[in-house]
Protein backbone atom coordinates (compact mmCIF):
# COMPACT_ATOMS: atom_id res chain seq x y z
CA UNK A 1 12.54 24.34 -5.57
CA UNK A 2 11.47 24.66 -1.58
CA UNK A 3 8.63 24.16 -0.06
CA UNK A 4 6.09 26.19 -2.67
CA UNK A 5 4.37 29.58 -1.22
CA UNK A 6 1.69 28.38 -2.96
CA UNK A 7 0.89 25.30 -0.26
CA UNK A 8 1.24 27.84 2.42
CA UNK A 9 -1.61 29.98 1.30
CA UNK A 10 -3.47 26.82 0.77
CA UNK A 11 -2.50 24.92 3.69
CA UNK A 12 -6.00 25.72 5.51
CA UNK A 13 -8.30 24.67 2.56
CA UNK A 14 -5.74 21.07 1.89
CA UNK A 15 -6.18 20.90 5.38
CA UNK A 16 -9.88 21.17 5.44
CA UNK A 17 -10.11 18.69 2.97
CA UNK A 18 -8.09 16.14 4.69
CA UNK A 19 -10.26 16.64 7.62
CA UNK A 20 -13.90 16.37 6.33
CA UNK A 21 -11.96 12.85 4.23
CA UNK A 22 -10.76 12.52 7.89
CA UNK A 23 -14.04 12.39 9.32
CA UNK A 24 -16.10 10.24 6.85
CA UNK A 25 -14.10 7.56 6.07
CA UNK A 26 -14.68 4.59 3.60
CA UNK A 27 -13.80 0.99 3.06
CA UNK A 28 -12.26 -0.73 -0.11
CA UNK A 29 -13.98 -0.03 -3.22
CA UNK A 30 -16.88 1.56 -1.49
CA UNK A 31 -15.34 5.10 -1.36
CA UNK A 32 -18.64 6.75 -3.33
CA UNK A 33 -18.61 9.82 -0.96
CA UNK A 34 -14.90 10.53 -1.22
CA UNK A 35 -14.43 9.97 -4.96
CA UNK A 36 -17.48 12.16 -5.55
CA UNK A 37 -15.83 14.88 -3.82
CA UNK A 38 -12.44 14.26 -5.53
CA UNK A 39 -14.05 14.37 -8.95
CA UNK A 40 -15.93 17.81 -7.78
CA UNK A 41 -13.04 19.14 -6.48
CA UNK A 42 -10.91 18.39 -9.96
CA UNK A 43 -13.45 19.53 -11.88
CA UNK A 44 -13.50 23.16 -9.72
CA UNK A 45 -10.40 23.47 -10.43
CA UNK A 46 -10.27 23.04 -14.35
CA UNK A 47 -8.78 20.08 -14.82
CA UNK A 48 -8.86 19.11 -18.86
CA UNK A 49 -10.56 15.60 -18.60
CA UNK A 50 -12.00 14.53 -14.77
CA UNK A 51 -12.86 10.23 -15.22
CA UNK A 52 -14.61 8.32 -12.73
CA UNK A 53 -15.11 4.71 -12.11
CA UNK A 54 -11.65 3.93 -13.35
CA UNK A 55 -10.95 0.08 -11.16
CA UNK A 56 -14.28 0.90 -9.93
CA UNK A 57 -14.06 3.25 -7.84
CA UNK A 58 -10.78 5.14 -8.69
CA UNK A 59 -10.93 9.02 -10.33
CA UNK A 60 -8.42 10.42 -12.97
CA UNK A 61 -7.73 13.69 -13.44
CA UNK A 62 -5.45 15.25 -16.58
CA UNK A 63 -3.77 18.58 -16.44
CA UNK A 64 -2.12 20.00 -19.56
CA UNK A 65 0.94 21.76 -19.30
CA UNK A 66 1.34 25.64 -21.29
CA UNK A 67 3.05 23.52 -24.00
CA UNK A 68 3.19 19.91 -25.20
CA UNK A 69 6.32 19.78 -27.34
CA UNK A 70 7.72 17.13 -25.36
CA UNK A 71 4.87 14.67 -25.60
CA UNK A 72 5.37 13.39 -21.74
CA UNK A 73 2.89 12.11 -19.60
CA UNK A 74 3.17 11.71 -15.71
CA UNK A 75 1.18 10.18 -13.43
CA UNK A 76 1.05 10.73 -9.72
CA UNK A 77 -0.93 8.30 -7.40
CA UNK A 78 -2.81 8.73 -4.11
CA UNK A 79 -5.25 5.99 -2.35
CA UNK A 80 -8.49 7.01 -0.49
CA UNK A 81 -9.65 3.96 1.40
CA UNK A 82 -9.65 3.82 5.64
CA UNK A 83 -8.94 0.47 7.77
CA UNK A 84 -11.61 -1.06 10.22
CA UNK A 85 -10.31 0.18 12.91
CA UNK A 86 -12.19 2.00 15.78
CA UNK A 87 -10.43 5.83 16.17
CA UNK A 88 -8.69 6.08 19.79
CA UNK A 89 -6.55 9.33 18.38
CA UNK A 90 -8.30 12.17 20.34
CA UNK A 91 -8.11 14.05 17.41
CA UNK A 92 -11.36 16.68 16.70
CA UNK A 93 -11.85 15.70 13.33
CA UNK A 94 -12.02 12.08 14.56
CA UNK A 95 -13.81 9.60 12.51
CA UNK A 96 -17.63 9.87 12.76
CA UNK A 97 -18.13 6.32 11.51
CA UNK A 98 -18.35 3.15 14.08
CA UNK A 99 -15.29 1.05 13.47
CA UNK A 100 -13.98 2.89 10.28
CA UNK A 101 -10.73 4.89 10.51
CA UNK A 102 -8.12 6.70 8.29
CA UNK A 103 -5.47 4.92 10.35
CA UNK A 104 -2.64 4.87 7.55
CA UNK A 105 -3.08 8.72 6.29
CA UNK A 106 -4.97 7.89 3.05
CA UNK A 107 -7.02 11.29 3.73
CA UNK A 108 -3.78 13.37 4.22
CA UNK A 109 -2.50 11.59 0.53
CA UNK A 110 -5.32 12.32 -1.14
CA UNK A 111 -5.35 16.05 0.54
CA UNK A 112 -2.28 16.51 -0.68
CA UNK A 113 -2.42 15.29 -4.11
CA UNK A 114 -5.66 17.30 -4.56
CA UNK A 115 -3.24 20.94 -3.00
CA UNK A 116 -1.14 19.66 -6.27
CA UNK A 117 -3.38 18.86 -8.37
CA UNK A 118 -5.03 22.81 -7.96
CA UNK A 119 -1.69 24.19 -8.06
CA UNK A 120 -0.43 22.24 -11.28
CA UNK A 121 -4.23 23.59 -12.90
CA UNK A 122 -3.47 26.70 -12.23
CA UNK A 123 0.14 27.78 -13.21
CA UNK A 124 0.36 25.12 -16.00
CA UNK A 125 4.26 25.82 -15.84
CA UNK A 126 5.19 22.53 -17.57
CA UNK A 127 5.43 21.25 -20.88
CA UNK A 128 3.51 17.58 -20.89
CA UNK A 129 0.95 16.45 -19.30
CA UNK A 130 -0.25 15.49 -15.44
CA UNK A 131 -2.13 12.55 -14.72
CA UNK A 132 -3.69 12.73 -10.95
CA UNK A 133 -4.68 9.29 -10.29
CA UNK A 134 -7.43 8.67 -6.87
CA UNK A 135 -7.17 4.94 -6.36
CA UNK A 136 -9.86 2.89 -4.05
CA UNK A 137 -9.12 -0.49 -2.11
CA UNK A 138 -5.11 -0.38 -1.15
CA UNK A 139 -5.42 -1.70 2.06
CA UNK A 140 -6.23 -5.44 1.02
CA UNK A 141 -8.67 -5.51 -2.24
CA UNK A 142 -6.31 -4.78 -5.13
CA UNK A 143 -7.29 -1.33 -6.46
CA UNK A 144 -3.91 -0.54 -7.83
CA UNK A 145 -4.40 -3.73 -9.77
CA UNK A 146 -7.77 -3.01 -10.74
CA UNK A 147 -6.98 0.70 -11.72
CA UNK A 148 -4.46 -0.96 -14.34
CA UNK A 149 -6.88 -3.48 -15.46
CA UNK A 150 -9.08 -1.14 -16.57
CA UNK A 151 -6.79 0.25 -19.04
CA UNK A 152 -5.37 3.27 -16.76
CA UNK A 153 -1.67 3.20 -18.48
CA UNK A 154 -2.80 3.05 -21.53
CA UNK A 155 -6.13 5.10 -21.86
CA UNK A 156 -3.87 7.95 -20.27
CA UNK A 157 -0.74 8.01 -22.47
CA UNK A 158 0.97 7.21 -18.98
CA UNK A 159 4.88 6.86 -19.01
CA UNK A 160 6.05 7.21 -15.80
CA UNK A 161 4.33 7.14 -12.81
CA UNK A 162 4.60 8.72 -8.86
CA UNK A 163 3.63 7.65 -5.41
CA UNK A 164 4.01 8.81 -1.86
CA UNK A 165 3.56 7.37 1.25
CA UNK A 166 3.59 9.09 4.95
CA UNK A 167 5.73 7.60 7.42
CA UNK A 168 5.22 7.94 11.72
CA UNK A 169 8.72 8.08 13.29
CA UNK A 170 10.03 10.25 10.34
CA UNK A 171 10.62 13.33 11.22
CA UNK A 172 7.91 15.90 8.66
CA UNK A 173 9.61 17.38 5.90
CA UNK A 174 12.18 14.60 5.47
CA UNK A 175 11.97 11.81 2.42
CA UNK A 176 13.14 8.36 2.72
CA UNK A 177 14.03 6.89 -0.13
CA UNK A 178 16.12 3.67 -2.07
CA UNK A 179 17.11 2.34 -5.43
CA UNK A 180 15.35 -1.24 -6.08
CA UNK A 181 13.13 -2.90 -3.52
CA UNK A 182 11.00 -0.59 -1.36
CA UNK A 183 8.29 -2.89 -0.19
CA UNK A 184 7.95 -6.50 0.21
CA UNK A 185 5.69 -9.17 -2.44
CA UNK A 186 2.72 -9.64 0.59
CA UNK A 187 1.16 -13.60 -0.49
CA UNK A 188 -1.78 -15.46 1.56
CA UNK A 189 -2.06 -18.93 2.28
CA UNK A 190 -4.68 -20.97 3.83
CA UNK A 191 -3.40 -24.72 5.18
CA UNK A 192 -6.42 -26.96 6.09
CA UNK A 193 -5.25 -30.28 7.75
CA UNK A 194 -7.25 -33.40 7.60
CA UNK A 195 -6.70 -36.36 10.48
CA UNK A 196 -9.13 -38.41 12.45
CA UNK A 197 -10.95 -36.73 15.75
CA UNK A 198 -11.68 -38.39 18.58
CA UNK A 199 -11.44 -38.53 22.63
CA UNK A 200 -8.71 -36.72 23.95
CA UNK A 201 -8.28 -39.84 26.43
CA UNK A 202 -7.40 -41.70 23.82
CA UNK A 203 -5.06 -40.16 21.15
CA UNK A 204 -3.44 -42.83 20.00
CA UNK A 205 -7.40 -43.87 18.58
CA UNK A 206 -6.74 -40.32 16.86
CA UNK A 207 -4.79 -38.80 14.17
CA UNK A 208 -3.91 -35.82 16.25
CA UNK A 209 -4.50 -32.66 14.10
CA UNK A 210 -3.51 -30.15 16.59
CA UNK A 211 -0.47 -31.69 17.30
CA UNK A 212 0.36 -32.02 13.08
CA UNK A 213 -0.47 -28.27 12.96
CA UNK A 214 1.71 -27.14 15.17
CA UNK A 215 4.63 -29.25 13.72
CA UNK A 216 3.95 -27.42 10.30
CA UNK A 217 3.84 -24.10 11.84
CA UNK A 218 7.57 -24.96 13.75
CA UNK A 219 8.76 -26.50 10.25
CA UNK A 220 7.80 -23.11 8.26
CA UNK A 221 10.27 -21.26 9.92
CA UNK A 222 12.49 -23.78 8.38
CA UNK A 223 11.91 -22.00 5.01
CA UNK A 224 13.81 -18.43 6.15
CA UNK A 225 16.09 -19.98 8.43
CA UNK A 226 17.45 -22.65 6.06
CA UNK A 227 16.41 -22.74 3.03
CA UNK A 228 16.98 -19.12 1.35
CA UNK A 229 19.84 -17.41 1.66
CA UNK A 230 20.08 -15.31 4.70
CA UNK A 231 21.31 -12.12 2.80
CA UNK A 232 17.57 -12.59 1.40
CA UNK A 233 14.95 -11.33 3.01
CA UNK A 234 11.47 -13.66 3.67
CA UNK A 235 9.18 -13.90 6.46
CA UNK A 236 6.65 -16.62 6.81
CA UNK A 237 4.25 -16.17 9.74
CA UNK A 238 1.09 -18.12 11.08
CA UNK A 239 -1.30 -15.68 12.35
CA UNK A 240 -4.34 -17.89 13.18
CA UNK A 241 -5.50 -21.37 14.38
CA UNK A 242 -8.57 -22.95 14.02
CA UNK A 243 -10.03 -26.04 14.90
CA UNK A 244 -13.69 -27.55 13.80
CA UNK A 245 -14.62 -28.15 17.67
CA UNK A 246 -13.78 -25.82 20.55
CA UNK A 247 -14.52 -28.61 23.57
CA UNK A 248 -11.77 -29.28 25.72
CA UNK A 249 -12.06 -33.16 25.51
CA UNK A 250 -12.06 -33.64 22.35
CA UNK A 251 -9.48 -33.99 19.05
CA UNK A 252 -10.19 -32.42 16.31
CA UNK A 253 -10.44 -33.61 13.26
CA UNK A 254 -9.85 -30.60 11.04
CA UNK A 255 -7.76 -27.66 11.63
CA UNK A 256 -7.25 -25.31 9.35
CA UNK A 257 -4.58 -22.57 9.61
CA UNK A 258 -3.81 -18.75 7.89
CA UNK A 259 -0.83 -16.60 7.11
CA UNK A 260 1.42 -14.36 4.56
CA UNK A 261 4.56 -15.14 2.96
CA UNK A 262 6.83 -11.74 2.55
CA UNK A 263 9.46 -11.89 0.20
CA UNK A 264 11.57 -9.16 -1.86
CA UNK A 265 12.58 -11.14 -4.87
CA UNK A 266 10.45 -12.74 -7.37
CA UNK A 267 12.54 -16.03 -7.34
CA UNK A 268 12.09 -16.20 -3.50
CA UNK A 269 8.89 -15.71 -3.70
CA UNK A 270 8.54 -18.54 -6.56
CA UNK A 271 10.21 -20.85 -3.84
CA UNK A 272 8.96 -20.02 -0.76
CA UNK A 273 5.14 -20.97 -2.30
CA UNK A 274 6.59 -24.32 -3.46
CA UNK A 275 8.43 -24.81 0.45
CA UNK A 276 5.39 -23.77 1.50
CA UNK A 277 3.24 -26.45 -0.06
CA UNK A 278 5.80 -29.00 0.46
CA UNK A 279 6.34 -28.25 4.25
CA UNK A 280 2.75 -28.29 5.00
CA UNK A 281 2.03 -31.87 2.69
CA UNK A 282 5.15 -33.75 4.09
CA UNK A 283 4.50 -33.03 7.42
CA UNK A 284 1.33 -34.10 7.41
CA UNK A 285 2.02 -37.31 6.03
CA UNK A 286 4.46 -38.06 8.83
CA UNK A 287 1.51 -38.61 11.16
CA UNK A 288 -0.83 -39.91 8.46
CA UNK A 289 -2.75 -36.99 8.37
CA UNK A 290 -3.38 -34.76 4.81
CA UNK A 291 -2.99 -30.97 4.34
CA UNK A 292 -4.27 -29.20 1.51
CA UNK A 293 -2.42 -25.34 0.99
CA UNK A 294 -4.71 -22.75 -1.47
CA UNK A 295 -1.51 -20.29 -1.59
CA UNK A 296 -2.69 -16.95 -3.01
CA UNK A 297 -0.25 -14.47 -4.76
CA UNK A 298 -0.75 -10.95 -3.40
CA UNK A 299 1.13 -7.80 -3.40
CA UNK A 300 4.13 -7.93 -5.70
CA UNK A 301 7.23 -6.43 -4.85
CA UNK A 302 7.30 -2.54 -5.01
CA UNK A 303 10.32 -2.00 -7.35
CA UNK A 304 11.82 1.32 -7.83
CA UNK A 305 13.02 2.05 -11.58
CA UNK A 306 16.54 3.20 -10.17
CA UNK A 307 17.17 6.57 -13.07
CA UNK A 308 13.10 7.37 -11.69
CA UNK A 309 14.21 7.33 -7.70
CA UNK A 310 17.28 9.01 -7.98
CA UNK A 311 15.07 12.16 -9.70
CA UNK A 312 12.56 11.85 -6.92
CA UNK A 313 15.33 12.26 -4.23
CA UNK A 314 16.54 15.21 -6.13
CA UNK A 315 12.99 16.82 -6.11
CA UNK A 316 12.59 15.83 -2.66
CA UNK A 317 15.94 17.29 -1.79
CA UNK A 318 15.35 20.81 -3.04
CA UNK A 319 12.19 21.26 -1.39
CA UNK A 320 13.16 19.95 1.59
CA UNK A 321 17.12 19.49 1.96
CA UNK A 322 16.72 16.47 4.00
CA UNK A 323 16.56 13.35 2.03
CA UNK A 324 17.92 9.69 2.65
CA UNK A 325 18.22 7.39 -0.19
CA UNK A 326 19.80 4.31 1.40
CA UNK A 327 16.22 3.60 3.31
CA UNK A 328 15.63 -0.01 4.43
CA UNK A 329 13.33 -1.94 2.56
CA UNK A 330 9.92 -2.77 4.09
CA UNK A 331 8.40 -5.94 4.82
CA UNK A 332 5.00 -4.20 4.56
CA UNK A 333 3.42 -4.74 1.22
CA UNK A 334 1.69 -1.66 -1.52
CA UNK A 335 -0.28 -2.29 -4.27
CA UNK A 336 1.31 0.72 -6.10
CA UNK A 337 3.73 -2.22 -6.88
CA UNK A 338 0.80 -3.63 -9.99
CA UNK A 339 1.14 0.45 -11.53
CA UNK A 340 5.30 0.21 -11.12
CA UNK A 341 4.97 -3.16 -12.95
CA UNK A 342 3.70 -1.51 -15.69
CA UNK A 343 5.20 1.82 -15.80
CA UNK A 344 8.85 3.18 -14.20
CA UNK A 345 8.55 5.15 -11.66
CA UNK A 346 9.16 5.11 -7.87
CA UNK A 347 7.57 5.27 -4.41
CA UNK A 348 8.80 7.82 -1.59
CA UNK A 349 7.97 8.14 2.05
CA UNK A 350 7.43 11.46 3.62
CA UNK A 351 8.15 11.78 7.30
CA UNK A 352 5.18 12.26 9.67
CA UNK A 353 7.12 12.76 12.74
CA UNK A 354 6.20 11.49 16.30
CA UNK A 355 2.86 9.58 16.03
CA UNK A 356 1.88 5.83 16.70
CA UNK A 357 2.73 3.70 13.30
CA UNK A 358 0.02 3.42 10.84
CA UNK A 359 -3.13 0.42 11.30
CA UNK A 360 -2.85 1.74 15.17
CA UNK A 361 -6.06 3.17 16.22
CA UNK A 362 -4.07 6.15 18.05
CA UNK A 363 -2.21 6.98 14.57
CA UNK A 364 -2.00 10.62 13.12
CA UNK A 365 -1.25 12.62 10.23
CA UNK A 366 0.40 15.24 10.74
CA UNK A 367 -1.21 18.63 8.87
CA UNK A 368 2.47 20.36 8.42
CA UNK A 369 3.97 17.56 6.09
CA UNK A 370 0.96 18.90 3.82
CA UNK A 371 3.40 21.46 2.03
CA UNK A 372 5.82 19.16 1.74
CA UNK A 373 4.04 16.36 0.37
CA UNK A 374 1.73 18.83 -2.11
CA UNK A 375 5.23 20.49 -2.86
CA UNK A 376 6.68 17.46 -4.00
CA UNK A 377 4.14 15.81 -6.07
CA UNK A 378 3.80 19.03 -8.55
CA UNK A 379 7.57 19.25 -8.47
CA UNK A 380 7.78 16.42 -9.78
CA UNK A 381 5.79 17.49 -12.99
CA UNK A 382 7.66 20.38 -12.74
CA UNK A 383 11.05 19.31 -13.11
CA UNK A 384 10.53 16.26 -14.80
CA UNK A 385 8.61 18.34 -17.67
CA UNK A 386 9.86 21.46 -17.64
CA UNK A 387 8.67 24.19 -19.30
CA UNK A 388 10.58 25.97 -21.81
């Protein structure tokens, strides 16, 4: 199964796609203009049953197989949402919208799934059925959650289910791979603490907030340093500061603070939200100031059913030969993690060779991983229904 002729001879129209997606890029849940043209493009190419507004703004498309003795159903995921980020990649096809970008490849996964998706309508050489699933709002809102909400398992008949990811610093055509934990649980907290203000001539008049603030943000690193086991992995960082005055003379009396907890294991992840809390409300209470933490549960772990990611290596490793399945886990979070917790299944990363890492405004996709990616998602209908 290598790299399928098929994706050559389409590699200019995928390619086009991924470009004019490339070009006109959309936020979140508003992705009207690309879904439409998903749901066209399905539809052109006979697909049995083309749904829209599934999690809002997410498209499904099914493709039958030539037989259905088996019963299967697979799914196969792609997102279609850009980042606000202003485009410094040079590229032609650059975005054509002010502070919108597809800085993390969404176009080239949805470009590829559709090259797939056409292929799979056409040659119908399995024996089950292909679920192509468009999903809105990875990069923050929850689509992958929303998508399952709205009954996407179940309205489908889905059983297992497929993702892919591009990866800069990859080299194209290889697959990275692993058993277990791919991506990290992503949480939010907010930490709003409460003293007294005053004159900054005369702190001890003051319960200094500032000053309690920063002690909380030294004592968080506490929580991966000494609390959980170092063969763990967690990351706690505090990425902004913000005080209710900006003058330079005076104390503030509120200051209220934001972050993300990263964690690979649920039971971590269980603890570091009640360190978290703890930390911030002791701390506080050593200088007689208050803190109040609204901790908010984000991304879960993205968990790979072991039996599923060994099969997606082999796929991967007969279209392309070069595979590694001992990849390090990644502290970024996916919300393809809410579809794994409902269905086996596994995520794979697909090398994009020498770019800038995705969310930089100089990132690109490489065109040439398009057979490769396209190539893998019908294999893995293929092989994991075959015909016959």
């Amino acid at each position: 199964m290598p790299v399928k002729n098929r994706f050559a001879e389409l590699l200019p129209e995928i390619t086009a796609w991924r470009h004019d997606f490339h070009r006109h890029p959309e936020l979140l849940f508003d992705v009207h203009r690309t879904a439409g043209k998903v749901a066209d493009l399905l539809r052109s190419f006979g697909c049995d049953e083309v749904v829209e507004g599934i999690g809002r703004t997410g498209v499904v498309g099914t493709i039958k197989g030539r037989t259905d003795r088996s019963g299967r159903v697979i799914g196969l995921r792609a997102d279609m949402d850009a980042l606000p980020i202003t485009e410094a990649s040079g590229v032609d096809h650059a975005s054509e919208i002010l502070g919108v970008m597809h800085a993390c490849g969404h176009d080239g996964h949805t470009a590829m799934l559709l090259g797939a998706a056409k292929y799979l309508a056409e040659t119908r050489n399995f024996d089950g059925t292909a679920v192509v699933i468009f999903q809105p709002a990875e990069e923050g809102g929850g689509g992958g959650r929303e998508m399952v909400a709205d009954g996407l398992m179940d309205r489908f008949g889905i059983q297992e289910v497929y993702g892919m990811h591009n990866m800069p610093g990859i080299p194209v055509g290889q697959f990275d791979i692993r058993p277990g934990a791919m991506m990290a649980a992503a949480d939010q907290f907010d930490i709003t603490v409460t003293g007294k203000g005053g004159h900054a001539a005369k702190p001890h008049d003051c319960i200094d907030t500032v000053l309690v603030a920063s002690q909380i943000v030294v004592a968080l690193q506490s929580i991966a340093s000494r609390n959980v086991n170092p063969l763990k992995q967690v990351v706690v960082s505090v990425c902004t500061m913000k005080c209710d005055t900006e003058a330079h003379n005076v104390i503030p009396q509120v200051v209220t603070m934001r972050g993300t907890a990263r964690t690979m294991d649920p039971q971590v992840q269980d603890f570091v939200e009640a360190r978290v809390k703890a930390i911030a409300e002791g701390v506080a209470a050593t200088f007689g100031a208050t803190a109040t933490v609204d901790y908010r549960r984000g991304y879960p772990v993205t968990m790979n059913a072991p039996e599923n990611a060994h099969f997606a290596a082999e796929v991967a490793r007969a279209i392309s030969g070069r595979v590694n399945t001992e990849a390090e886990p990644m502290m970024g979070a996916e919300d393809f993690s809410f579809m794994l917790n409902e269905r086996p299944g596994a995520y794979i990363f697909l090398g994009n060779g020498d770019t800038p890492m995705v969310h930089h405004p100089a990132y690109r996709f490489d065109d040439d991983a398009i057979p490769f990616g396209s190539s893998w998602y019908a294999g893995m209908v293929e092989a994991r229904m075959p015909a016959g």
